[in-house]
N, C-alpha and C. Protein backbone atom coordinates (compact mmCIF):
# COMPACT_ATOMS: atom_id res chain seq x y z
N UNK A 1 159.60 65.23 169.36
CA UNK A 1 158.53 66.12 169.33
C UNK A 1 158.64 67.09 168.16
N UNK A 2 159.62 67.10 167.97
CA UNK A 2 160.07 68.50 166.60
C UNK A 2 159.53 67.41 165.66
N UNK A 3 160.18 66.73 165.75
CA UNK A 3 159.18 65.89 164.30
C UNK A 3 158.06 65.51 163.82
N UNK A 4 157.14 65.24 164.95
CA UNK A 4 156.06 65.59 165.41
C UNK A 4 155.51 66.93 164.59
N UNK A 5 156.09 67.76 164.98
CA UNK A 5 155.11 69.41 165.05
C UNK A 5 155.71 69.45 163.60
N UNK A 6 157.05 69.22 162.94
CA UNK A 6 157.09 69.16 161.85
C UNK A 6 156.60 68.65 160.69
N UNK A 7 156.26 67.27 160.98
CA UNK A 7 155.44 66.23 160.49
C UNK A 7 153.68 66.95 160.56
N UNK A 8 153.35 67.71 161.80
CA UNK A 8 152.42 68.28 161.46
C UNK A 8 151.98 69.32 160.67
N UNK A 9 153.00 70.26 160.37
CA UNK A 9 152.97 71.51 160.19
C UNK A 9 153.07 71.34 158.18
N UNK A 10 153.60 69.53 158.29
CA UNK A 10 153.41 69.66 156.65
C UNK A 10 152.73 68.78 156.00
N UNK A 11 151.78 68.15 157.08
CA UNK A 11 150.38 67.41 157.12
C UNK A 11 149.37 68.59 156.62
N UNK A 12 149.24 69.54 157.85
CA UNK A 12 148.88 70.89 157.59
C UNK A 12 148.80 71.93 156.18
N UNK A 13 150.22 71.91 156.14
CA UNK A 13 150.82 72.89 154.75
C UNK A 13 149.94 72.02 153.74
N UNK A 14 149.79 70.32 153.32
CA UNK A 14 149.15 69.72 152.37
C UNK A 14 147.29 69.59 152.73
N UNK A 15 147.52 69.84 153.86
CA UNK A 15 145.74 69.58 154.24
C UNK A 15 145.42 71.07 153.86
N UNK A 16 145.68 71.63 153.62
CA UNK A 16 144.78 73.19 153.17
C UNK A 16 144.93 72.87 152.20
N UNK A 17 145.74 72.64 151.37
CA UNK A 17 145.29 72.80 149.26
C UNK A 17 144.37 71.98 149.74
N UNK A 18 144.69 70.99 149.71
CA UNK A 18 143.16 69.33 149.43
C UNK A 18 141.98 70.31 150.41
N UNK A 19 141.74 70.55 151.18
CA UNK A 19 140.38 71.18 151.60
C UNK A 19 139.92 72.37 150.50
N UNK A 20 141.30 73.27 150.38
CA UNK A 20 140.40 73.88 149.69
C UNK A 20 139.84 73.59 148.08
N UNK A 21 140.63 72.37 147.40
CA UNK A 21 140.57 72.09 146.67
C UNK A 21 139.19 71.14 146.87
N UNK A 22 139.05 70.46 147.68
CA UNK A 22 137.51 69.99 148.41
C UNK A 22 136.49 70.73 148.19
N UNK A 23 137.03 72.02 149.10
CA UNK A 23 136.26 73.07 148.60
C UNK A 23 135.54 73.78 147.22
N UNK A 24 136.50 73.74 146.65
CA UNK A 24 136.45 74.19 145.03
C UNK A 24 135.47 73.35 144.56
N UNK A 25 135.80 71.47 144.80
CA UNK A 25 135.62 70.65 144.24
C UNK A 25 133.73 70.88 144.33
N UNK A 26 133.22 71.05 146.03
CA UNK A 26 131.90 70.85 146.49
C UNK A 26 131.22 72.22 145.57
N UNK A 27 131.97 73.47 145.62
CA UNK A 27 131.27 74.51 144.86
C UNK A 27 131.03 74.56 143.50
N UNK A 28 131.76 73.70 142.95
CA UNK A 28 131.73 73.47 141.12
C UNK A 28 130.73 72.08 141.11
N UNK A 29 130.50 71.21 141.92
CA UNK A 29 129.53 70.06 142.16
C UNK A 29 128.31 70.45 142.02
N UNK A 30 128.06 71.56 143.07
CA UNK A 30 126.58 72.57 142.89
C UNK A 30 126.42 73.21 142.20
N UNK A 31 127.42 73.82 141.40
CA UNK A 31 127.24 74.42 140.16
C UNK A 31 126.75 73.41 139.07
N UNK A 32 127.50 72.55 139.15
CA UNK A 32 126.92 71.55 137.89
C UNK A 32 125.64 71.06 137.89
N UNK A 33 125.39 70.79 139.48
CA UNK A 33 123.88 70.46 139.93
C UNK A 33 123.24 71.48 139.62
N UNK A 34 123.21 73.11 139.66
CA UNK A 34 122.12 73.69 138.99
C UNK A 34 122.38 73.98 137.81
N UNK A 35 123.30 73.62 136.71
CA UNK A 35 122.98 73.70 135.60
C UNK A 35 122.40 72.79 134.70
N UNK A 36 122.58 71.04 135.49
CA UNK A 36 121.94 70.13 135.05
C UNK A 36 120.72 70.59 135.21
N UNK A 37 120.00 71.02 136.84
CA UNK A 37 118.64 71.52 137.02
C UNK A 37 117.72 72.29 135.91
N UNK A 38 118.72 73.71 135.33
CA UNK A 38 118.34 74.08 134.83
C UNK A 38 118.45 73.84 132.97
N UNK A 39 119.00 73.34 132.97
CA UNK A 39 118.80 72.10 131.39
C UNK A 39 118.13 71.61 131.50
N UNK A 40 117.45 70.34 132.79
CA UNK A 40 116.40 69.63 132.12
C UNK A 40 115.15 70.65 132.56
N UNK A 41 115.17 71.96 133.27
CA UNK A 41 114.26 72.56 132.97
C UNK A 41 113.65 72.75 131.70
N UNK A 42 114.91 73.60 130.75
CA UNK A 42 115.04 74.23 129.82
C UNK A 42 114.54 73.30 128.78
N UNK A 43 114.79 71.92 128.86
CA UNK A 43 114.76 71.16 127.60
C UNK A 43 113.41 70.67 128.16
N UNK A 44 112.46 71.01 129.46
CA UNK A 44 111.04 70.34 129.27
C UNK A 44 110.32 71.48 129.01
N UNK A 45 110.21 72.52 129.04
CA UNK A 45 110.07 73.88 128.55
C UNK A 45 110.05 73.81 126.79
N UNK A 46 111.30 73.42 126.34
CA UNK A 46 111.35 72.77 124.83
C UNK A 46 110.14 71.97 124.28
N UNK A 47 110.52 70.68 124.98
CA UNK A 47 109.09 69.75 124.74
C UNK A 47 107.71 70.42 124.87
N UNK A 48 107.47 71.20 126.02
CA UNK A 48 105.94 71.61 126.21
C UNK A 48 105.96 72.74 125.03
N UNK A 49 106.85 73.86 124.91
CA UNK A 49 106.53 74.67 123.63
C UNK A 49 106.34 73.97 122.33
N UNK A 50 107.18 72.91 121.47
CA UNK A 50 106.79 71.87 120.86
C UNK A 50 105.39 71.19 120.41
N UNK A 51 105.40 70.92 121.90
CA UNK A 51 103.96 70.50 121.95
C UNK A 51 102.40 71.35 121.52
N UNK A 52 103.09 72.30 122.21
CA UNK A 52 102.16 73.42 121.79
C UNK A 52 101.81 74.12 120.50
N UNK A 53 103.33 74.38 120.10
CA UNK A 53 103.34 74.37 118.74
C UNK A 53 102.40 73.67 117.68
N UNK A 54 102.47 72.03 118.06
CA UNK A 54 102.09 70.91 117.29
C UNK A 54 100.51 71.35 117.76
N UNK A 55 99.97 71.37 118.64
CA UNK A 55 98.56 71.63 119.09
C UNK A 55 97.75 73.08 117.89
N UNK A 56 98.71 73.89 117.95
CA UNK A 56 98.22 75.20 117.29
C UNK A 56 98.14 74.88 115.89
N UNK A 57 99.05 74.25 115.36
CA UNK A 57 99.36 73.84 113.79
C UNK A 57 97.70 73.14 113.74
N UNK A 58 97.17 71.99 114.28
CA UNK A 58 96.18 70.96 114.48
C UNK A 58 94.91 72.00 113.92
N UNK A 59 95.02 73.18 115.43
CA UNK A 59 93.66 73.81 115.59
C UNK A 59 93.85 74.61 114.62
N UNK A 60 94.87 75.43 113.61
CA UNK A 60 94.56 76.53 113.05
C UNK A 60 93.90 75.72 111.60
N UNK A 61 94.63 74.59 111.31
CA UNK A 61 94.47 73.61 109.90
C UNK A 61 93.03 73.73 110.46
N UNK A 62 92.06 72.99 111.84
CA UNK A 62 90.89 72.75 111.90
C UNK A 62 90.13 73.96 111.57
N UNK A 63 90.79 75.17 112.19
CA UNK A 63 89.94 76.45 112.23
C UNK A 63 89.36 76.55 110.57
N UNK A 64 90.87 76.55 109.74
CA UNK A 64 90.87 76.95 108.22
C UNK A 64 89.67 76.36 107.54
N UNK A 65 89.81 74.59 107.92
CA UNK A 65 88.99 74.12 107.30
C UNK A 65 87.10 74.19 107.83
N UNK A 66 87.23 74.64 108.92
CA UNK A 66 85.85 74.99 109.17
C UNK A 66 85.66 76.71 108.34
N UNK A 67 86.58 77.04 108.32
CA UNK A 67 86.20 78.21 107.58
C UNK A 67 85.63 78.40 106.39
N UNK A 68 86.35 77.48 105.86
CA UNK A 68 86.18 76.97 104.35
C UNK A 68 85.04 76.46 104.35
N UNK A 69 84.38 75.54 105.45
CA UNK A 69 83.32 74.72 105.31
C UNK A 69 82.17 75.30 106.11
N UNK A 70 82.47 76.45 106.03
CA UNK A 70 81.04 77.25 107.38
C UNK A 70 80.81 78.75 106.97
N UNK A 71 82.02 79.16 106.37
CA UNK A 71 82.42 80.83 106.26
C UNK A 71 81.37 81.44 105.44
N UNK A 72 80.64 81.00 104.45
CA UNK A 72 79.44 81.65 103.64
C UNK A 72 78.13 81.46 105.28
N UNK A 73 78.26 81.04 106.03
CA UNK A 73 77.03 80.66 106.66
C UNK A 73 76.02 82.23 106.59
N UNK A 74 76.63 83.34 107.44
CA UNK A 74 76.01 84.10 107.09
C UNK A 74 75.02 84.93 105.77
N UNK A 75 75.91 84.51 104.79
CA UNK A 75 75.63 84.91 103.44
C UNK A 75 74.50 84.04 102.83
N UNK A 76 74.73 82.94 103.18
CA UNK A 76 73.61 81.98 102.92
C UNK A 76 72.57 82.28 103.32
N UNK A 77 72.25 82.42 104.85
CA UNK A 77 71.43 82.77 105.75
C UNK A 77 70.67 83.98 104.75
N UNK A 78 71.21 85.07 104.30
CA UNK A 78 70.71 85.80 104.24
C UNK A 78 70.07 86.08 102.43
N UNK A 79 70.88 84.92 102.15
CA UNK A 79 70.30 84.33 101.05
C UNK A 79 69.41 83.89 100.88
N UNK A 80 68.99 82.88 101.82
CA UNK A 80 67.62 82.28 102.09
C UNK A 80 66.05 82.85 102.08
N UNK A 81 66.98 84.59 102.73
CA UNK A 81 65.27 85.45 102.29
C UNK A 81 64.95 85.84 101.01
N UNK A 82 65.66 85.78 100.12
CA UNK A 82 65.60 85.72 98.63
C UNK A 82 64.83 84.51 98.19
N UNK A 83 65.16 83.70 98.28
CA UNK A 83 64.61 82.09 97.89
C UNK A 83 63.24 82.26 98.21
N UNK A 84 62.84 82.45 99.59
CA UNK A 84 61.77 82.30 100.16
C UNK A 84 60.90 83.93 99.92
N UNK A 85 61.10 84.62 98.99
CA UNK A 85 60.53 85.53 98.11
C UNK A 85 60.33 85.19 96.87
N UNK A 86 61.27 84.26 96.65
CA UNK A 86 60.61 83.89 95.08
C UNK A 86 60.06 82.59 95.33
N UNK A 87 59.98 82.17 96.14
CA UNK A 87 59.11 80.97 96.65
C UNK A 87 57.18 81.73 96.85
N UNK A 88 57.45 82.48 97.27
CA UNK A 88 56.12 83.50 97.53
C UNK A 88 55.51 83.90 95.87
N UNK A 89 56.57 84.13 95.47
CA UNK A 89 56.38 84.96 94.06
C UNK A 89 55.83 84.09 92.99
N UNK A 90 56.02 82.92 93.13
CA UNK A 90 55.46 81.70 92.33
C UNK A 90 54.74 81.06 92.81
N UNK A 91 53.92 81.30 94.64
CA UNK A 91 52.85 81.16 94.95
C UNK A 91 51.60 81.65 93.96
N UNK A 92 52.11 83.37 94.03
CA UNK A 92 51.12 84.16 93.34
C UNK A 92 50.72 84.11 92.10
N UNK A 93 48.80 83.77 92.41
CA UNK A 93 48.05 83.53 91.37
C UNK A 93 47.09 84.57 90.90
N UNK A 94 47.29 86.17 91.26
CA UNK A 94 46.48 86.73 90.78
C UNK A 94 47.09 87.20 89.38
N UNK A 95 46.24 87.71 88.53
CA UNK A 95 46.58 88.05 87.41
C UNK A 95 47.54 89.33 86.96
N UNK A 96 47.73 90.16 88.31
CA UNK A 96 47.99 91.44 87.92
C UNK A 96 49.76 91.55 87.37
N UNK A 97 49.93 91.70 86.56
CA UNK A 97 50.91 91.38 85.67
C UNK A 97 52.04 92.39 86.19
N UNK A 98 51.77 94.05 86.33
CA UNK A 98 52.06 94.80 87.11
C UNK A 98 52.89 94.23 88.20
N UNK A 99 52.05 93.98 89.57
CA UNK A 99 52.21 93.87 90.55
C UNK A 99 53.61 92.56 90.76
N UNK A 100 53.30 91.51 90.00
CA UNK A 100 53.89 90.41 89.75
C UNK A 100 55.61 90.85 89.51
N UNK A 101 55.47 91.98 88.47
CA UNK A 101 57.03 92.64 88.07
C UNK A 101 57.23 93.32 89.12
N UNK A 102 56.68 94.12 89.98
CA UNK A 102 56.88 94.88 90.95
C UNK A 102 57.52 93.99 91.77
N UNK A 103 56.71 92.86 92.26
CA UNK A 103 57.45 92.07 93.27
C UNK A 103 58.76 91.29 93.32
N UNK A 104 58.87 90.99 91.26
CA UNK A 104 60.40 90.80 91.16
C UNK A 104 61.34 91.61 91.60
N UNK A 105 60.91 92.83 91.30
CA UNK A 105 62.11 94.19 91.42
C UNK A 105 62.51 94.78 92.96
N UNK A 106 62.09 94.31 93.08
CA UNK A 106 61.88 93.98 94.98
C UNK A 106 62.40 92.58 95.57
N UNK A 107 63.07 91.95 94.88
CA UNK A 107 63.22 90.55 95.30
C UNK A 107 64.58 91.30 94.81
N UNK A 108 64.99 91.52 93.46
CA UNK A 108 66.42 92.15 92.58
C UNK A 108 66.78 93.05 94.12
N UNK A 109 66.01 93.98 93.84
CA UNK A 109 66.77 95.13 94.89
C UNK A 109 67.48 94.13 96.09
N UNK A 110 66.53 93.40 96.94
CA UNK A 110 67.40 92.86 98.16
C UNK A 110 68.46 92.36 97.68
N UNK A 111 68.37 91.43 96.24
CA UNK A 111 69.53 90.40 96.38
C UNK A 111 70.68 91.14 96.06
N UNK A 112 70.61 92.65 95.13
CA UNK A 112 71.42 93.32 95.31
C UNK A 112 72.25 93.66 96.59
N UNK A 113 71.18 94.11 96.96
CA UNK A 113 71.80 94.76 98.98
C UNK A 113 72.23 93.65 99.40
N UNK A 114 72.01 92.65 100.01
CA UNK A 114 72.55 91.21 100.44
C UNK A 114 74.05 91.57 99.59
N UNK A 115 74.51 91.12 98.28
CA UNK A 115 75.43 90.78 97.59
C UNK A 115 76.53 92.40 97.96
N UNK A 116 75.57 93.49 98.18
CA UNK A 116 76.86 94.82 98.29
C UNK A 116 77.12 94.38 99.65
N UNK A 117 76.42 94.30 100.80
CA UNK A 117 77.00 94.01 101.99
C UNK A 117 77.56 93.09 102.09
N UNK A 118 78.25 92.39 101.43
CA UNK A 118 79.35 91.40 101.17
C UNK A 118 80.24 91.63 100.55
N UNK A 119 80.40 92.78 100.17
CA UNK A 119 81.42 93.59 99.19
C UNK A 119 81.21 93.05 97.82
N UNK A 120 80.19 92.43 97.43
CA UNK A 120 80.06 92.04 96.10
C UNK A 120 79.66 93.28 94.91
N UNK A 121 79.97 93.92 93.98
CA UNK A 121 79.53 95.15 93.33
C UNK A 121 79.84 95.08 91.80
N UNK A 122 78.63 96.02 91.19
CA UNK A 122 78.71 95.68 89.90
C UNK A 122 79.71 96.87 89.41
N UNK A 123 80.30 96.26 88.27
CA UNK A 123 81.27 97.38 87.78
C UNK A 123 80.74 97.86 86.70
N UNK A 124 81.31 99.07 87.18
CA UNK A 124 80.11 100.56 86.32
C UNK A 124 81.07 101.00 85.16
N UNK A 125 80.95 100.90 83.56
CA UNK A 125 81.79 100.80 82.76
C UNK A 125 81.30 101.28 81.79
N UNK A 126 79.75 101.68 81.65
CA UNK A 126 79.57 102.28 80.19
C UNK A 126 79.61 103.80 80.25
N UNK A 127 80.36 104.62 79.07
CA UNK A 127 80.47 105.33 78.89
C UNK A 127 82.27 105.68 79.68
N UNK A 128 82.77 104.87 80.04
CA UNK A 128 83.85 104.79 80.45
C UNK A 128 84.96 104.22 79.22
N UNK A 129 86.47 104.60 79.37
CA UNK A 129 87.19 104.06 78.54
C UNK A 129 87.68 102.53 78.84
N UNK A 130 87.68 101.72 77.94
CA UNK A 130 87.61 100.02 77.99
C UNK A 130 89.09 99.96 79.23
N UNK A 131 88.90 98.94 79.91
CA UNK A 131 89.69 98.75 80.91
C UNK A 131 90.09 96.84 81.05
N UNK A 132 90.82 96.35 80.06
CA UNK A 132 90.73 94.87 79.97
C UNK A 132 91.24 94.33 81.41
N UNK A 133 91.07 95.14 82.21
CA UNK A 133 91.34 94.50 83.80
C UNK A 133 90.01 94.16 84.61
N UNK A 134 89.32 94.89 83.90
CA UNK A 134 87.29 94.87 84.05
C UNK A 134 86.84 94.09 83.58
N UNK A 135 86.83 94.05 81.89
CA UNK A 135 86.44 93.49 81.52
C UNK A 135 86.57 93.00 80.30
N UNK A 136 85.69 92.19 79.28
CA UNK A 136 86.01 91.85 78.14
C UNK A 136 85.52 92.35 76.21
N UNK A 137 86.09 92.51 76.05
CA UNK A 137 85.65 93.27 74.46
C UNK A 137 85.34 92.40 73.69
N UNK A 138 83.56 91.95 73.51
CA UNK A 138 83.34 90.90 72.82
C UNK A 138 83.12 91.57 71.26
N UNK A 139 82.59 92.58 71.29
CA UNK A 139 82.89 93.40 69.76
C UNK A 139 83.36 94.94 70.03
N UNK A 140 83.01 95.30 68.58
CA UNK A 140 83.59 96.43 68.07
C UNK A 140 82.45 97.40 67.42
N UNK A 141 81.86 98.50 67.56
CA UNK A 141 80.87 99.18 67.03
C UNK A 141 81.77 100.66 66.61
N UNK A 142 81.31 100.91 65.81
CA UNK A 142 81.58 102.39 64.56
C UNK A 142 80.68 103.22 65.55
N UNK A 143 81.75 104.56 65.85
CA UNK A 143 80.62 105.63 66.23
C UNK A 143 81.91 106.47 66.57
N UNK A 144 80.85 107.69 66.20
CA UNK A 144 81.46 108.99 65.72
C UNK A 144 80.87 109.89 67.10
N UNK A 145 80.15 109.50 67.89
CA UNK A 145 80.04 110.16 68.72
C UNK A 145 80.73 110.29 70.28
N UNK A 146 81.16 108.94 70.70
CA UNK A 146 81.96 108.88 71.10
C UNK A 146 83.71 108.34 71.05
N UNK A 147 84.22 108.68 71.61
CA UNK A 147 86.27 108.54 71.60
C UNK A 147 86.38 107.01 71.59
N UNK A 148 87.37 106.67 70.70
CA UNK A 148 87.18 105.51 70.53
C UNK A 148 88.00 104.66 71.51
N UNK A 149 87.82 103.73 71.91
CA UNK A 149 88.00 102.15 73.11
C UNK A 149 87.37 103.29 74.03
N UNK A 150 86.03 103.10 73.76
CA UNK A 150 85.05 103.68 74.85
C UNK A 150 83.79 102.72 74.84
N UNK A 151 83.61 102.34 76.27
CA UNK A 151 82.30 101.13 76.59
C UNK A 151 81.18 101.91 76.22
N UNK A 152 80.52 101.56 75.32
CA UNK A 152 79.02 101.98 74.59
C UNK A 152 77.85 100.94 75.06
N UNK A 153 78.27 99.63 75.22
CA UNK A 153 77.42 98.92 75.65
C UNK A 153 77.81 97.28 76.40
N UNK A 154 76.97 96.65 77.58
CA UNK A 154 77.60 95.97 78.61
C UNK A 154 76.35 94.87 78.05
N UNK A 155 77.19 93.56 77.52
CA UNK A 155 76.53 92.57 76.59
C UNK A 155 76.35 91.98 78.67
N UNK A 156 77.18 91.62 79.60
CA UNK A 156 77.02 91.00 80.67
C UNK A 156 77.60 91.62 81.81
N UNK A 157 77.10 92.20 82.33
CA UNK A 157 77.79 92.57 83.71
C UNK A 157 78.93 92.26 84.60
N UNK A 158 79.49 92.88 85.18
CA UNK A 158 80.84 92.31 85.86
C UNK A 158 80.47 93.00 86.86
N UNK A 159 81.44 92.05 88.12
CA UNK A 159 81.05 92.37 89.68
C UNK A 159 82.44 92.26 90.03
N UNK A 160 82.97 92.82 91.16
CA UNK A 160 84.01 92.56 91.83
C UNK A 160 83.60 92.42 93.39
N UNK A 161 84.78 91.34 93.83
CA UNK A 161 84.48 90.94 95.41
C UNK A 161 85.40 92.09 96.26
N UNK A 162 84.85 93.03 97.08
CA UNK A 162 85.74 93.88 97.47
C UNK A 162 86.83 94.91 96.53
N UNK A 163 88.17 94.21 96.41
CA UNK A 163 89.33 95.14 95.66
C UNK A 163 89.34 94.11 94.16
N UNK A 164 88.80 93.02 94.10
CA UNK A 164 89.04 92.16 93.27
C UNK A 164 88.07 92.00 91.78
N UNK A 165 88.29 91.77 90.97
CA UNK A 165 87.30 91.16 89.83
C UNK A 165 86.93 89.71 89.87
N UNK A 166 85.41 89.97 90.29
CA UNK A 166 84.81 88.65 90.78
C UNK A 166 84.23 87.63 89.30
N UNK A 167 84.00 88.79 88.30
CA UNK A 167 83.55 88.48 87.07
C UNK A 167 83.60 89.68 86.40
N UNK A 168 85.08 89.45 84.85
CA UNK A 168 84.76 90.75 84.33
C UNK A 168 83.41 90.87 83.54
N UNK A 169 83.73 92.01 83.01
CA UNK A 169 82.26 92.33 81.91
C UNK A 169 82.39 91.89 80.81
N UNK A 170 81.25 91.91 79.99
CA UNK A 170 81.61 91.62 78.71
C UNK A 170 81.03 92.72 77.95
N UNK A 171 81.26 93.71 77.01
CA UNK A 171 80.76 94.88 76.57
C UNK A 171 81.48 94.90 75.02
N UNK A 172 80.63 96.18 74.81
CA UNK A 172 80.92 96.26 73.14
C UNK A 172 82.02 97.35 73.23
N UNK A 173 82.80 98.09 72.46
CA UNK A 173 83.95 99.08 72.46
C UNK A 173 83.38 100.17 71.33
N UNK A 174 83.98 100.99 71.28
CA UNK A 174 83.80 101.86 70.12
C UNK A 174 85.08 102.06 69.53
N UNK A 175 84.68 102.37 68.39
CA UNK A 175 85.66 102.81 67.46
C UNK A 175 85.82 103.56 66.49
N UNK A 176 86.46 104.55 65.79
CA UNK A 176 86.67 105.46 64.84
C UNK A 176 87.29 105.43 64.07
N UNK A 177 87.21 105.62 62.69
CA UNK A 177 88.32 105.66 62.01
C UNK A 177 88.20 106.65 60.96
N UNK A 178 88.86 107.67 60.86
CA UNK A 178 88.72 108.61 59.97
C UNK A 178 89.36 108.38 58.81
N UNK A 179 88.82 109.21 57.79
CA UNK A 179 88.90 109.10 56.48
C UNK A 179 90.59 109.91 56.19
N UNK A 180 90.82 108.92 54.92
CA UNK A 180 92.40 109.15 54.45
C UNK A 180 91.52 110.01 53.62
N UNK A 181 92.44 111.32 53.52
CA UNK A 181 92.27 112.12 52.25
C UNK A 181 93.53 112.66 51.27
């Protein structure tokens, strides 16, 4: 019987490591099970952001290019009442020669307004000192009355879009040159 209870007692003494090592074994099992869980969470989470990614790239390229291909719509639109004023304007068959210029200058004015409410604007340069970021110096004129690389006269107008130069000018400069004595 002692051998027995001895034989048990170191059945025993070895059956607790192995259980608890069982133990250990079942708690690190579930651990691994929720970290596999949460990997292939993580990595379908991956794929769907991916995906999404790839979706946004698609629509912003589509957005751009409708932009590109639609973005004057308004401007046009409002272009159109211009056209259809000088469509009117070359209806008109009365003689009054007057009236006829009047109705151009009235067609100018809108297409002006249309073109500023688009930030389109003419650049204002005569009597100003030459600015080759404006515009362009197609000649050179003698004058004593005004300081010389000073805009005296605007051969073509220049506009800028907003902050930008949409078209410089083209203008004459002044110049001085005093006498050697």
């Amino acid at each position: 019987m002692m051998e027995e209870k001895r034989q048990s007692e170191t059945t025993q003494e070895v059956q607790e490591p192995i259980d608890a090592k069982d133990a250990k074994i079942r708690e690190l099992e579930e651990k691994l099970q929720k970290l596999e869980n949460t990997a292939r969470i993580i990595n379908q989470r991956y794929v769907d952001l991916q995906r999404e990614t790839e979706y946004l790239k698609e629509r912003y390229r589509r957005d751009l290019e409708e932009a590109k291909k639609y973005g004057y719509e308004k401007f046009a639109f409002e272009l159109l009442e211009v056209v259809d004023n000088f469509e009117r304007a070359f209806e008109y068959e009365g003689s009054d020669l007057e009236g006829f210029k009047k109705g151009f200058e009235l067609i100018y004015r809108e297409l002006l307004r249309i073109l500023e409410k688009y930030g389109i604007k003419e650049i204002e340069l005569l009597g100003k000192e030459f600015d080759p970021y404006l515009a362009e110096a197609v000649d050179r004129e003698y004058s004593e009355d005004v300081p010389p690389n000073t805009v005296i006269r605007v051969e073509r107008k220049g506009y800028t879009l907003h902050d930008r130069v949409l078209r410089p000018a083209k203008v004459v400069v002044s110049y001085y040159q005093e006498e050697i004595t």
